[in-house]
N, C-alpha and C. Protein backbone atom coordinates (compact mmCIF):
# COMPACT_ATOMS: atom_id res chain seq x y z
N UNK A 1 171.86 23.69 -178.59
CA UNK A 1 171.33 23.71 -177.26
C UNK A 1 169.95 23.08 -177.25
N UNK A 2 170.16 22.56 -176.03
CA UNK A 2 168.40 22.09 -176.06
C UNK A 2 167.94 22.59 -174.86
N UNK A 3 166.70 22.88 -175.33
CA UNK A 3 165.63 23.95 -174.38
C UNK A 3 164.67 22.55 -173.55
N UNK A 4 164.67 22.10 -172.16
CA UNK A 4 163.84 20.95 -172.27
C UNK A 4 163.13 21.93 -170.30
N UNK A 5 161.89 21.97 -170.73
CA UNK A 5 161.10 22.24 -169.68
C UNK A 5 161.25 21.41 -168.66
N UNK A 6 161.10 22.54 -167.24
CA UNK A 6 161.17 22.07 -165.41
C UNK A 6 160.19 22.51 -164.75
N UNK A 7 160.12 21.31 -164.23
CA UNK A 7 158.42 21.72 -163.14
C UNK A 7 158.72 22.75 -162.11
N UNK A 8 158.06 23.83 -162.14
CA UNK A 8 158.81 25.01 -161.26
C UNK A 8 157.60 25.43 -160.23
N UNK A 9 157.25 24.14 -159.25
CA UNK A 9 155.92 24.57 -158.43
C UNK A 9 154.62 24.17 -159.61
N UNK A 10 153.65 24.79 -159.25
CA UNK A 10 153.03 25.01 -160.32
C UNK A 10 152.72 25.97 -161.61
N UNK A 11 154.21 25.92 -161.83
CA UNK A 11 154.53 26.83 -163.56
C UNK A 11 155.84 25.57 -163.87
N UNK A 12 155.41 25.93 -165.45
CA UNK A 12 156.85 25.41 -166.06
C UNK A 12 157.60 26.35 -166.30
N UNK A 13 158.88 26.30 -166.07
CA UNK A 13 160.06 27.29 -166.19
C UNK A 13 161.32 26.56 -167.36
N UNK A 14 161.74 27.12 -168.31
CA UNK A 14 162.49 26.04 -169.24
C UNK A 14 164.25 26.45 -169.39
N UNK A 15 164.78 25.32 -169.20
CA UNK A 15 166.19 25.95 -168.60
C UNK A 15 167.18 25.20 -170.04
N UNK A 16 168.14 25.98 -170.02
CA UNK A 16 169.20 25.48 -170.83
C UNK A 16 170.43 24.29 -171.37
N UNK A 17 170.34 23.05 -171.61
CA UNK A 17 171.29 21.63 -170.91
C UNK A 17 172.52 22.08 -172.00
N UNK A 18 173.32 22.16 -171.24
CA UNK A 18 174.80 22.16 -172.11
C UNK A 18 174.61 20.31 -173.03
N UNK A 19 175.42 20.91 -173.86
CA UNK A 19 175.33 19.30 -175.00
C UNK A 19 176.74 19.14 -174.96
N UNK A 20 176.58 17.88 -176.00
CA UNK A 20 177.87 17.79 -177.06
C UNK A 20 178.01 19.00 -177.79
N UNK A 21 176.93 19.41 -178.55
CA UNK A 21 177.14 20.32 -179.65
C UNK A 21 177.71 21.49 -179.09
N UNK A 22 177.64 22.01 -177.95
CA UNK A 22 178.35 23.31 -177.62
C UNK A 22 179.87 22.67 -177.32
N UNK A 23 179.98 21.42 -176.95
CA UNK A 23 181.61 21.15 -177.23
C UNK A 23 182.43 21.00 -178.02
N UNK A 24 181.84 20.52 -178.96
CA UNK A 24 181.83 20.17 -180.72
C UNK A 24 182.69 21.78 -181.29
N UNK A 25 181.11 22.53 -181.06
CA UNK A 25 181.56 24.19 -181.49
C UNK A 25 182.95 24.88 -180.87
N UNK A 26 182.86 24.48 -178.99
CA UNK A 26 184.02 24.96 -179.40
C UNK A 26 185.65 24.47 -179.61
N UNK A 27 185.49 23.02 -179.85
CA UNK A 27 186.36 22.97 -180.17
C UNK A 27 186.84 23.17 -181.89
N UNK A 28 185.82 23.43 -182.69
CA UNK A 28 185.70 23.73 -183.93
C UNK A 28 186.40 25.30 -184.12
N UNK A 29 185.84 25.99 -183.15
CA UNK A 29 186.41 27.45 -182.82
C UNK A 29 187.95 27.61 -182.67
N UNK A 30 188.72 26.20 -181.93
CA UNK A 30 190.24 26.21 -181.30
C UNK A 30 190.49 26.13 -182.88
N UNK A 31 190.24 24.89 -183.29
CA UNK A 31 191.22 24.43 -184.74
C UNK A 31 191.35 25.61 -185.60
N UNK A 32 190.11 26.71 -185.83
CA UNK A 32 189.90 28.24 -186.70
C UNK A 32 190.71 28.90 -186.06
N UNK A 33 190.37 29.21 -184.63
CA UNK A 33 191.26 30.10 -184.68
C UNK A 33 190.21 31.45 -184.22
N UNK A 34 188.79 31.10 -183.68
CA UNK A 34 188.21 31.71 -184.05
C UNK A 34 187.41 32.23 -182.74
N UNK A 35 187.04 33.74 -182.15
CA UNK A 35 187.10 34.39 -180.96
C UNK A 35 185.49 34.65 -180.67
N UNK A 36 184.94 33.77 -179.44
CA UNK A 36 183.91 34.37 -179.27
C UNK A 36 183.69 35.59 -177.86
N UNK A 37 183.08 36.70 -179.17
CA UNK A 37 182.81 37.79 -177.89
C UNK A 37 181.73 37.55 -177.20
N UNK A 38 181.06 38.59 -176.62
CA UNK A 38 179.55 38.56 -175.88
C UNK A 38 178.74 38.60 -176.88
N UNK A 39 178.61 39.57 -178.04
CA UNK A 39 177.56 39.25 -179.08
C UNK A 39 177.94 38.73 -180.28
N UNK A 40 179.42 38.46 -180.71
CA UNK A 40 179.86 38.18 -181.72
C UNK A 40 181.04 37.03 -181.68
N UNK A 41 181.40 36.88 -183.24
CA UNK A 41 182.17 36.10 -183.19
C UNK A 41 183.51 36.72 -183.87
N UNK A 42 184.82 36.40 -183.99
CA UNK A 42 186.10 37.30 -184.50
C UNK A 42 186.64 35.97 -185.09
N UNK A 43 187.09 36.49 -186.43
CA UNK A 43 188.14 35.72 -187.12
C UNK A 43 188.77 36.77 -187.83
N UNK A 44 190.43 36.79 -187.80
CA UNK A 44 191.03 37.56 -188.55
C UNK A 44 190.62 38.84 -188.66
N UNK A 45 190.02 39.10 -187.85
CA UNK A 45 189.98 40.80 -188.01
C UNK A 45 189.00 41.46 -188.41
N UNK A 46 187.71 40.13 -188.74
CA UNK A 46 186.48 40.46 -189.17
C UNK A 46 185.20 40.01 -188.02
N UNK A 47 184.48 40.82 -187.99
CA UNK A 47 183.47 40.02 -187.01
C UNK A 47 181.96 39.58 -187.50
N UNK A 48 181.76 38.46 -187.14
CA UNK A 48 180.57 38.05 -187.33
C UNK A 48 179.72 37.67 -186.57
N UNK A 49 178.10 38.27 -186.76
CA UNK A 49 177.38 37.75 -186.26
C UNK A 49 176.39 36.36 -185.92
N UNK A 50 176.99 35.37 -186.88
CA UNK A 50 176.72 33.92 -186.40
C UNK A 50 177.98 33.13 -186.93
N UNK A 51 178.16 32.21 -185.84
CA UNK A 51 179.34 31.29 -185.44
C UNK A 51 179.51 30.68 -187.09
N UNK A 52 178.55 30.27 -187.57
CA UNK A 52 177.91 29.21 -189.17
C UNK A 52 179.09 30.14 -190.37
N UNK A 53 178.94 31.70 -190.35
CA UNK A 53 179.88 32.81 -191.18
C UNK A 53 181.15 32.23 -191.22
N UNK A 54 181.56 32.99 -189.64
CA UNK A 54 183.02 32.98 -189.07
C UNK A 54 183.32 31.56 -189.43
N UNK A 55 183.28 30.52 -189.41
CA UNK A 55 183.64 29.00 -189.75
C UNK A 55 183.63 29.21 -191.17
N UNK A 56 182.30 29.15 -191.46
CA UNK A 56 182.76 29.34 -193.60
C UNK A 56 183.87 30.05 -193.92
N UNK A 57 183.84 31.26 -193.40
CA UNK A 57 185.17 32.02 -194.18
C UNK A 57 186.18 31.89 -193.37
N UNK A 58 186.69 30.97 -192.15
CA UNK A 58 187.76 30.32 -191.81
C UNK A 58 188.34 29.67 -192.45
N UNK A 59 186.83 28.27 -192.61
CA UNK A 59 187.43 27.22 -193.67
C UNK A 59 187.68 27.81 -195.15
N UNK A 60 187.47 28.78 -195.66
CA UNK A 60 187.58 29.42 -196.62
C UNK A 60 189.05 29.55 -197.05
N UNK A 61 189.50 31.18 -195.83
CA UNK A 61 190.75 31.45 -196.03
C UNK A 61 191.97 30.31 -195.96
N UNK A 62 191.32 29.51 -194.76
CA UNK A 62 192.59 28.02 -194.43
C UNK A 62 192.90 27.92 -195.59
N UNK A 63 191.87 27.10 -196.45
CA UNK A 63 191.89 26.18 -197.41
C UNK A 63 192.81 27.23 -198.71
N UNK A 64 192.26 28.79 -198.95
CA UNK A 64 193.24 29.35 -199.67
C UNK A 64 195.00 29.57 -199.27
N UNK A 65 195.35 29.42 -197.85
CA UNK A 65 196.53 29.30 -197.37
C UNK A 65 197.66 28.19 -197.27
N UNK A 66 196.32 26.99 -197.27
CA UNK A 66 197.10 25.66 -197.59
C UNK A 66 197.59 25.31 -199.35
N UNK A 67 196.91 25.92 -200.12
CA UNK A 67 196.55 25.67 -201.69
C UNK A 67 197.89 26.63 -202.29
N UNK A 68 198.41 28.10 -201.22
CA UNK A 68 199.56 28.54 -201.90
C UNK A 68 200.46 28.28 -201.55
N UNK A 69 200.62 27.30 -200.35
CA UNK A 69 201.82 27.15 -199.92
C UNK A 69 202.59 25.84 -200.11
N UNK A 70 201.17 24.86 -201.08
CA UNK A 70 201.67 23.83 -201.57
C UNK A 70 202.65 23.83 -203.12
């Protein structure tokens, strides 16, 4: 996310711009498999508190699921 300051009268007020990168994420989230709550994130039955976890031990388990079934 990028944080980019707005002239709000005379105060700056700083608002939120959706990106690529929040599209990126979630489509990174579809391919895992992977559930975002309000404060967390869910994969398989475990929850984590940053998105960066839940992806490692996605790509984790995948990669052990593809390796026994070859």
């Amino acid at each position: 996310m990028i944080i980019t300051p707005v002239p709000d009268g005379d105060r700056t007020r700083e608002t939120v711009q959706s990106t690529d990168a929040a599209a990126d994420e979630r489509c990174l989230m579809a391919e895992l498999a992977i559930i975002r709550g309000v404060r967390h994130y869910f994969y398989d039955g475990y929850r984590y508190d940053r998105l960066s976890d839940a992806v490692a031990y996605a790509q984790l388990a995948q990669g052990r699921t593809r390796r026994s079934s070859s």
